[in-house]
Protein backbone atom coordinates (compact mmCIF):
# COMPACT_ATOMS: atom_id res chain seq x y z
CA UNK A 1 0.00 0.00 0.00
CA UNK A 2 1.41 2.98 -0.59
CA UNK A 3 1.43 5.54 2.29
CA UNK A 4 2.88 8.77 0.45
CA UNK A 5 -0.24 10.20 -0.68
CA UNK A 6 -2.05 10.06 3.12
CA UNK A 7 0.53 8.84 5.62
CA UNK A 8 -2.03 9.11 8.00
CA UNK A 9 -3.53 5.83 7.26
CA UNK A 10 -0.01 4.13 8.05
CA UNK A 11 -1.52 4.01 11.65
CA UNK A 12 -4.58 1.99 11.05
CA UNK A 13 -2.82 -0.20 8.63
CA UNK A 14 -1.86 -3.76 9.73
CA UNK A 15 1.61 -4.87 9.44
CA UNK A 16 1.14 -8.76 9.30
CA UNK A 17 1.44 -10.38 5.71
CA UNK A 18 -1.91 -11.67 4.48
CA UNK A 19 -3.20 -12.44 1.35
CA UNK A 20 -4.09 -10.16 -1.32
CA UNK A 21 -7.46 -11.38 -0.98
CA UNK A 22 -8.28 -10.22 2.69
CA UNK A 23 -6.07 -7.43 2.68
CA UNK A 24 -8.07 -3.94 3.65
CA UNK A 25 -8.49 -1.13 0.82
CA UNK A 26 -8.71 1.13 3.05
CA UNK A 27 -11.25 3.55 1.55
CA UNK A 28 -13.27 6.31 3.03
CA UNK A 29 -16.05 4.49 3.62
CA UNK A 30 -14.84 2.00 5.91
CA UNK A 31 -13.95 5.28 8.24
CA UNK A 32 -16.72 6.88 10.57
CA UNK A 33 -16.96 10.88 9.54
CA UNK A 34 -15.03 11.79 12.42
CA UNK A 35 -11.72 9.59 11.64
CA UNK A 36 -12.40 10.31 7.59
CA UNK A 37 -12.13 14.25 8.13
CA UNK A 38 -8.81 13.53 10.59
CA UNK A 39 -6.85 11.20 8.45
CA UNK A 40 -7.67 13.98 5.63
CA UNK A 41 -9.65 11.80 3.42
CA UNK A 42 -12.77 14.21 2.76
CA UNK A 43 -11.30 14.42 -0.94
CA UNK A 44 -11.22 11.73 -1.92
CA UNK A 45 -14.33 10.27 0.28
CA UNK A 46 -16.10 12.75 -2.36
CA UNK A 47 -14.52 10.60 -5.21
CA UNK A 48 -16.04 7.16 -3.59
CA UNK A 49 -19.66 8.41 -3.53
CA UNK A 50 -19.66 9.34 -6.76
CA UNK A 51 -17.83 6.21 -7.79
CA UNK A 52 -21.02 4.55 -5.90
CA UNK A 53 -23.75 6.34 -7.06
CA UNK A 54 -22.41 5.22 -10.94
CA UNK A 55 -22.63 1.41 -9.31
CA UNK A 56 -26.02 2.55 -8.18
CA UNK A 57 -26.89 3.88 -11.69
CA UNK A 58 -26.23 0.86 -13.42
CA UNK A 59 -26.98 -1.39 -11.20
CA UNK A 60 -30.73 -0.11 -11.64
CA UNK A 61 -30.82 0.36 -15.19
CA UNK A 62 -29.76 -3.55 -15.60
CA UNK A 63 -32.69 -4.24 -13.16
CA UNK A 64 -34.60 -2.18 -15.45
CA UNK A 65 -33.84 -4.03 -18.38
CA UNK A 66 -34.77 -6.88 -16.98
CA UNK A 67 -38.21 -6.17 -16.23
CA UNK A 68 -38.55 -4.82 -19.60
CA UNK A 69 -37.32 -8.13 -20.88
CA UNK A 70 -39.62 -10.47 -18.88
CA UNK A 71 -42.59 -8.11 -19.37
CA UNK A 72 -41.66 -8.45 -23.30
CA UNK A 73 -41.74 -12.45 -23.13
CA UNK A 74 -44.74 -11.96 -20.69
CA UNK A 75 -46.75 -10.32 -23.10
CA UNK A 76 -45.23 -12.31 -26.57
CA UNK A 77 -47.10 -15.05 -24.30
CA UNK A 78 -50.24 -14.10 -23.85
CA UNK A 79 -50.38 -12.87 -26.97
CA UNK A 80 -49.38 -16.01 -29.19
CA UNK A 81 -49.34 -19.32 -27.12
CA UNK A 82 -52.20 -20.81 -26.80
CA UNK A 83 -52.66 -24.60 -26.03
CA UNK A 84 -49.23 -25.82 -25.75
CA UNK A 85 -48.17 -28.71 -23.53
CA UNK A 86 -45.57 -31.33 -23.30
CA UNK A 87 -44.71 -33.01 -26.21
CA UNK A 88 -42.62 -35.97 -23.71
């Protein structure tokens, strides 16, 4: 990790080796307000939300694709099958 940018966060950083996997990013939002503003991470905590609320954005828009597809097949359904069962 590298410290240069906010040496504050050399503190809270653990100095055992672990994997890569279960190592701590160390972002803004796994700070309370209080610590965020000391460690001098308001910047940046700025950058993360906005970086969220994108997630957010298309996280929703697949979910509303989604619906539009299944209310699509829905309707193709209703519409045009009629009497259908197992062939088996």
């Amino acid at each position: 990790m590298e410290f240069s940018r906010f040496p504050s966060l050399y503190d809270k950083h653990t100095k055992l080796s672990v994997a890569l996997e279960s190592e701590k990013l160390m972002l803004p939002s796994s700070f309370n307000q209080a610590e965020c503003t000391s460690l001098g991470l308001d910047a940046i905590a700025c950058v993360e939300f906005e970086l969220q609320k994108g997630q957010v954005h298309d996280a929703l828009a697949a979910l509303h694709l989604k619906i539009k597809t299944f209310n699509a097949n829905l309707a193709f359904k209703i519409a045009f099958v009629h009497y259908q069962r197992a062939n088996t």
